[in-house]
Protein backbone atom coordinates (compact mmCIF):
# COMPACT_ATOMS: atom_id res chain seq x y z
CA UNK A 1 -22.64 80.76 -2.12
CA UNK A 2 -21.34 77.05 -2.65
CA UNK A 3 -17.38 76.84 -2.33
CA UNK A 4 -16.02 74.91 -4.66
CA UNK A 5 -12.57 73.43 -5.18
CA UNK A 6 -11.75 73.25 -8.92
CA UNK A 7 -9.51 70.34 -9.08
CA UNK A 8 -5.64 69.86 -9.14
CA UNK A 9 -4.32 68.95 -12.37
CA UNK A 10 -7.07 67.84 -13.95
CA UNK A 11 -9.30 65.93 -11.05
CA UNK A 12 -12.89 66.57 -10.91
CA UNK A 13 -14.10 69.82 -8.76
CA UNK A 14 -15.11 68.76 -5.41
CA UNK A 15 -17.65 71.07 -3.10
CA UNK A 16 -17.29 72.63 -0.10
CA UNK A 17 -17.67 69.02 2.23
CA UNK A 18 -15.14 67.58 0.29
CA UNK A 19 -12.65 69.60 0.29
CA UNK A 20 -8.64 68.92 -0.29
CA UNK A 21 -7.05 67.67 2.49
CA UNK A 22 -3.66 68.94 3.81
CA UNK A 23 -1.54 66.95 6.62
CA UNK A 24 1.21 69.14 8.24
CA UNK A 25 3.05 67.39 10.82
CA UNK A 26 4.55 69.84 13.77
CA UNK A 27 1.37 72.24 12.07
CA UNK A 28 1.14 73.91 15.43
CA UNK A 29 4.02 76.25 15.97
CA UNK A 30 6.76 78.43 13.57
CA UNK A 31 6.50 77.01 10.13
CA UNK A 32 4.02 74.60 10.03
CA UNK A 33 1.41 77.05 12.13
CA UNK A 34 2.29 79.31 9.37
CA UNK A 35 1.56 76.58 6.67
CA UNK A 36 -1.62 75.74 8.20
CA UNK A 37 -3.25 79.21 8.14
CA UNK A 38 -1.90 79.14 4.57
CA UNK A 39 -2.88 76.42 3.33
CA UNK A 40 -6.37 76.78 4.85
CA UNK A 41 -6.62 80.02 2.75
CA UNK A 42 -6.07 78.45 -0.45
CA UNK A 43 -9.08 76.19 0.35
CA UNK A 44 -7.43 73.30 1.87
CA UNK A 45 -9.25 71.59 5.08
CA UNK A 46 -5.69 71.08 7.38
CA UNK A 47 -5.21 68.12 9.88
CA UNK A 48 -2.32 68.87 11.76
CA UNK A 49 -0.39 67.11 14.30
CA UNK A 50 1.59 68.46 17.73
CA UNK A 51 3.49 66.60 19.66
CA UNK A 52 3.89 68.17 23.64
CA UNK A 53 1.98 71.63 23.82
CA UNK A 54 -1.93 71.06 22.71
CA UNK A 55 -2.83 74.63 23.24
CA UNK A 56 -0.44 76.70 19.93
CA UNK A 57 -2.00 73.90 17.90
CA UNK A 58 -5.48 74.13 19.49
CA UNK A 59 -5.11 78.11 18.72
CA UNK A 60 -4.20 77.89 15.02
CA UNK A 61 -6.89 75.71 14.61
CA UNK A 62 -9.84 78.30 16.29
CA UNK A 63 -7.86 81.13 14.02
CA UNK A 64 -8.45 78.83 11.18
CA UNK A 65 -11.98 78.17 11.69
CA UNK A 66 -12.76 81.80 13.01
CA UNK A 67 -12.25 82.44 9.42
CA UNK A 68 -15.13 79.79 7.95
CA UNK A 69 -12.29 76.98 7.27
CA UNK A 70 -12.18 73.56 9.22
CA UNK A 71 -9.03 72.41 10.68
CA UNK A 72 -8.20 69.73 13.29
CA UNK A 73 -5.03 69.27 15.73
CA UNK A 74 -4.04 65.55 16.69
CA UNK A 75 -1.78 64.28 19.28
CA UNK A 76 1.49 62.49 17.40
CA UNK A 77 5.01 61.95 18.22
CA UNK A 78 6.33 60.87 14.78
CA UNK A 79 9.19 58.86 16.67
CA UNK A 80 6.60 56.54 18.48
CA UNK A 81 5.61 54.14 15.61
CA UNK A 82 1.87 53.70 17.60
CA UNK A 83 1.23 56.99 17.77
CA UNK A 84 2.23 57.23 13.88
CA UNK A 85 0.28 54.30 12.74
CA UNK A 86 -2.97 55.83 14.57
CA UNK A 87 -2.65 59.18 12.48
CA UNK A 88 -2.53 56.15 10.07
CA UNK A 89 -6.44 55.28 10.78
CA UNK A 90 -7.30 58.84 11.77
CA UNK A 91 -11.29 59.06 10.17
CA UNK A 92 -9.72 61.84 7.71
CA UNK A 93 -7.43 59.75 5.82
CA UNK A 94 -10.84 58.04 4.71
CA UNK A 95 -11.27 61.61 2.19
CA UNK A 96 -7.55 61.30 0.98
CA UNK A 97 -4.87 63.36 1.39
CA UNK A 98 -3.77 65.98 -1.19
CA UNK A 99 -0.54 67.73 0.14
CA UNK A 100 1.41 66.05 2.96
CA UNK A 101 4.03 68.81 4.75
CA UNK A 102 6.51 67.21 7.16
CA UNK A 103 7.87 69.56 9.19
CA UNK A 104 7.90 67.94 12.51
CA UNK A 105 11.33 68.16 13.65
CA UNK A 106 14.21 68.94 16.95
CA UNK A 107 17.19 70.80 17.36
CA UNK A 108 19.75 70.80 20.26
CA UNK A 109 22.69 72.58 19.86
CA UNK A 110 25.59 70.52 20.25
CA UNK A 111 29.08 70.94 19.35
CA UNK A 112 30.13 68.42 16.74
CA UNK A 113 33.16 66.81 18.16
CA UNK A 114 31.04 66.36 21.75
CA UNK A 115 28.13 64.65 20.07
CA UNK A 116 27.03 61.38 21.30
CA UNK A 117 25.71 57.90 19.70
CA UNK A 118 23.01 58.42 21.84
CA UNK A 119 22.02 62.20 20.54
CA UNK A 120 22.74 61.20 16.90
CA UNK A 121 19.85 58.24 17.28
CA UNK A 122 17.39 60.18 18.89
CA UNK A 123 17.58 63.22 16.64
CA UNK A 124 17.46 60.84 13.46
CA UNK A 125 14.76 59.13 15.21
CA UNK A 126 12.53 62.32 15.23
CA UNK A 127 13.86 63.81 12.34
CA UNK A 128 14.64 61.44 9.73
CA UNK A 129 12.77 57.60 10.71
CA UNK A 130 9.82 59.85 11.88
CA UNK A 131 9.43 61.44 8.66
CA UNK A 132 9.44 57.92 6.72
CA UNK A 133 7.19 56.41 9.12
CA UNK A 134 4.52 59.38 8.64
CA UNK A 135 5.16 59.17 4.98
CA UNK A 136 4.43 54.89 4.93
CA UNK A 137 0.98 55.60 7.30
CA UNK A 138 -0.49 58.19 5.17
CA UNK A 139 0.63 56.52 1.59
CA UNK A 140 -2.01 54.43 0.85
CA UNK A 141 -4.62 57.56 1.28
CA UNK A 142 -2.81 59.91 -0.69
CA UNK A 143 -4.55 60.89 -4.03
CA UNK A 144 -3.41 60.50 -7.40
CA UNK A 145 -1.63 64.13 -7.66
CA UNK A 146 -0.51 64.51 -4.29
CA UNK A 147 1.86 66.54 -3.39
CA UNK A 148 4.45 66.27 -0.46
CA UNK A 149 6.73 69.34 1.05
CA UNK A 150 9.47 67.77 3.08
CA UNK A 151 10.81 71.27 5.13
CA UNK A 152 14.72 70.45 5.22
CA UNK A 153 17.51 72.84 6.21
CA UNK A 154 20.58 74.64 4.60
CA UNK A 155 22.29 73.10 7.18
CA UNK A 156 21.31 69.58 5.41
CA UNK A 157 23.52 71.02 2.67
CA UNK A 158 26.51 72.78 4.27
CA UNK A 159 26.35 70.99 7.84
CA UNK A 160 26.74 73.08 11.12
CA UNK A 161 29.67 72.94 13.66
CA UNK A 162 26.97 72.95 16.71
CA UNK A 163 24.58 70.84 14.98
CA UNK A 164 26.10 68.02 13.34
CA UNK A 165 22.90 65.22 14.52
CA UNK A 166 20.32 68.00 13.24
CA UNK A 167 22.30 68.70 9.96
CA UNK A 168 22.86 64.60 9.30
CA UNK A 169 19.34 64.57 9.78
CA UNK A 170 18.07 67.05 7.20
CA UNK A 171 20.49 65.99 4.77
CA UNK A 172 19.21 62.35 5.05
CA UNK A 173 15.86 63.38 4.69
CA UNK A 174 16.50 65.51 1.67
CA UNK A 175 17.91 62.67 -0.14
CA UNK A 176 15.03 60.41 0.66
CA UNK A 177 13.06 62.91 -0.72
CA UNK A 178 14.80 63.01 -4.03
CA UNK A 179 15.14 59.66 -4.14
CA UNK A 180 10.90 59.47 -3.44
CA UNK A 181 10.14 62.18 -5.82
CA UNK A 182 11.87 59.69 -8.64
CA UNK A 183 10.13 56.98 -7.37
CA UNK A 184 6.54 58.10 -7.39
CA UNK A 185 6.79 60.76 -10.17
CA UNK A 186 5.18 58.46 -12.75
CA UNK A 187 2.26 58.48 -10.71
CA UNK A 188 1.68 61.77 -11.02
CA UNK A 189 2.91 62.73 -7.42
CA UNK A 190 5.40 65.24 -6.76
CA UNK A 191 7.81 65.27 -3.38
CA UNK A 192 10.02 69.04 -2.94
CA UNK A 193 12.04 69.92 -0.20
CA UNK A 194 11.87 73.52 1.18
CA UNK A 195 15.13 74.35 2.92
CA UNK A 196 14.87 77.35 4.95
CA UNK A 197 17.86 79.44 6.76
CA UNK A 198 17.35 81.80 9.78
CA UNK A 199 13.78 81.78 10.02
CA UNK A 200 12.23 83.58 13.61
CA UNK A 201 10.96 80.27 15.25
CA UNK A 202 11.56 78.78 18.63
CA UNK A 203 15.24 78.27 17.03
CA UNK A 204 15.89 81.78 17.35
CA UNK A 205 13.93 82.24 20.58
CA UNK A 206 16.77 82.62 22.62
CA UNK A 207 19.00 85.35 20.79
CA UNK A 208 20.03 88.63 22.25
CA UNK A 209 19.75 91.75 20.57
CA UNK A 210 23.07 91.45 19.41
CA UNK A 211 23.23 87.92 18.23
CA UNK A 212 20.05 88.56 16.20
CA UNK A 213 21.79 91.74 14.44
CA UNK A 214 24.57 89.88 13.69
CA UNK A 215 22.18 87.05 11.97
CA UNK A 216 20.38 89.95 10.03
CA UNK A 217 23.52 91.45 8.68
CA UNK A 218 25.06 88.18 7.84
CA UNK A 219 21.80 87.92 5.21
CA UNK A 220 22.39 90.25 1.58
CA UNK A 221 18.32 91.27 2.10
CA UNK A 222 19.35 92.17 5.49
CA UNK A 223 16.67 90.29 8.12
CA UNK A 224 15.83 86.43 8.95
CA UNK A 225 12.80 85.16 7.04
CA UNK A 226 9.57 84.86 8.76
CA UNK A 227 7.41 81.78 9.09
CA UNK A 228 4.93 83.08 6.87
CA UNK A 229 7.81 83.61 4.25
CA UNK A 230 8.28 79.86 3.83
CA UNK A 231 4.39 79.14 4.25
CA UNK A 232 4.60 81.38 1.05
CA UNK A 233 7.09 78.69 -0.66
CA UNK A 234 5.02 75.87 0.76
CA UNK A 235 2.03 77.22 -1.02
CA UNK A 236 3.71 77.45 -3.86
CA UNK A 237 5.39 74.48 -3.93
CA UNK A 238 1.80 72.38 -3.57
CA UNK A 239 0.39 74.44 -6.65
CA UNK A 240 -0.34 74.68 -9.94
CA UNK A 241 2.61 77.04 -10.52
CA UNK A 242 4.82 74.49 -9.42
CA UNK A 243 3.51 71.38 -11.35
CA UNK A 244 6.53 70.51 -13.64
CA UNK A 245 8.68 70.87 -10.43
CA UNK A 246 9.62 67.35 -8.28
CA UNK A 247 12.84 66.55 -6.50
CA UNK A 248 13.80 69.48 -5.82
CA UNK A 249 15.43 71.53 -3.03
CA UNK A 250 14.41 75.03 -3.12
CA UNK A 251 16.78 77.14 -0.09
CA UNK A 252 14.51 80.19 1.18
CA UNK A 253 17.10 81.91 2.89
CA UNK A 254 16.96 86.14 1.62
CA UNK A 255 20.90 84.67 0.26
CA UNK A 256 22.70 83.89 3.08
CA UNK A 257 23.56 80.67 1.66
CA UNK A 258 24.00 79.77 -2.45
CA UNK A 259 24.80 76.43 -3.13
């Protein structure tokens, strides 16, 4: 049997070698390993980038193929603008790129009123300039109905007392994705930001028993979301279901947090 993708919005149906192309940045672990398998089930080939462990990213990749899909992991620290403008030129970009999810992204807890210069640069440089710089490589190869997932934070909205670089960072990049989605709208391509709360990711890693029953029962549906919740979202947000939807921030968080 001959796959074939039917066509976003109108475009013509493509077969199985020409399948849509999703770019997840940070695809390899938590959310964006999540978003890859995803994605890959709703048809999409995935290229997805890592930045210092090959082998999570080299393992979603084998799961996705293991189940007839094609995926590929590359190398990419979206704060070093070579490694960014090689992605840039990767041979993929040459089939065009239908979704682009950035969800690269680093956290170090630090109190707010100890909070260097120094940390504030480097966490906007990963979080924030990387984000833009990922978004101006792939931007002359995205199609005409792309659509771009920009994975934020509730802490971009409501800022955190032990992560004041991280929350500047997400709220930055949630208003330069607002400010894109107006932008490019009238060509037909639409830019969301998911902003998750507790989700069980290397974040989390480090709780006790305690400190992750406290997160649970500070949540009204009473646990922390999963990565595969927000891959949900993501999904969702890069569909048909979504189309009339752009510049928007959509919190995922079971209600712990209602703006």
């Amino acid at each position: 049997m001959v796959w074939e993708w039917r066509g976003y919005d109108g475009e013509a149906p493509r077969s199985f070698m020409s399948r849509p192309v999703a770019l997840i940045t940070g695809g390899g672990r938590g959310i964006g390993a999540a978003a890859s398998k995803r994605l890959a089930k709703d048809g999409y080939d995935v290229l997805l980038t890592y930045n210092t462990s090959s082998k999570p990213a080299e393992m979603v990749v084998e799961e996705i193929r293991s189940s007839g899909d094609d995926a590929l992991a590359v190398k990419v620290d979206c704060s070093d603008s070579g490694e960014v403008g090689l992605l840039g030129i990767h041979p993929w970009m040459a089939r065009g790129i239908d979704v682009l999810i950035l969800n690269h992204g680093s956290y170090e807890r630090v109190s707010a009123d100890e909070m260097t210069i120094e940390t504030l640069r480097k966490t906007m440089l990963t979080n924030f300039e990387g984000a833009v710089s990922v978004w101006k490589a792939v931007q002359p190869h995205l199609t005409a109905h792309a659509r771009m997932v920009v994975v934020g934070s509730q802490l971009g909205t409501k800022g955190s007392p032990h992560g004041a670089d991280y929350s500047a960072s997400k709220a930055a990049l949630s208003t330069w994705a607002r400010s894109l989605a107006q932008a490019v709208g009238p060509e037909g391509k639409r830019v969301n930001v998911l902003a998750p709360g507790f989700v069980d990711t290397a974040i989390l890693a480090g709780d006790s028993s305690e400190k992750r029953q406290q997160r649970e029962q500070q949540v009204p549906l009473q646990r922390v979301g999963t990565p595969e919740d927000m891959a949900g979202t993501i999904s969702f947000l890069v569909g048909q279901d979504s189309k009339y939807i752009t510049g928007a921030i959509l919190h995922v968080n079971g209600g712990l947090y209602l703006p």
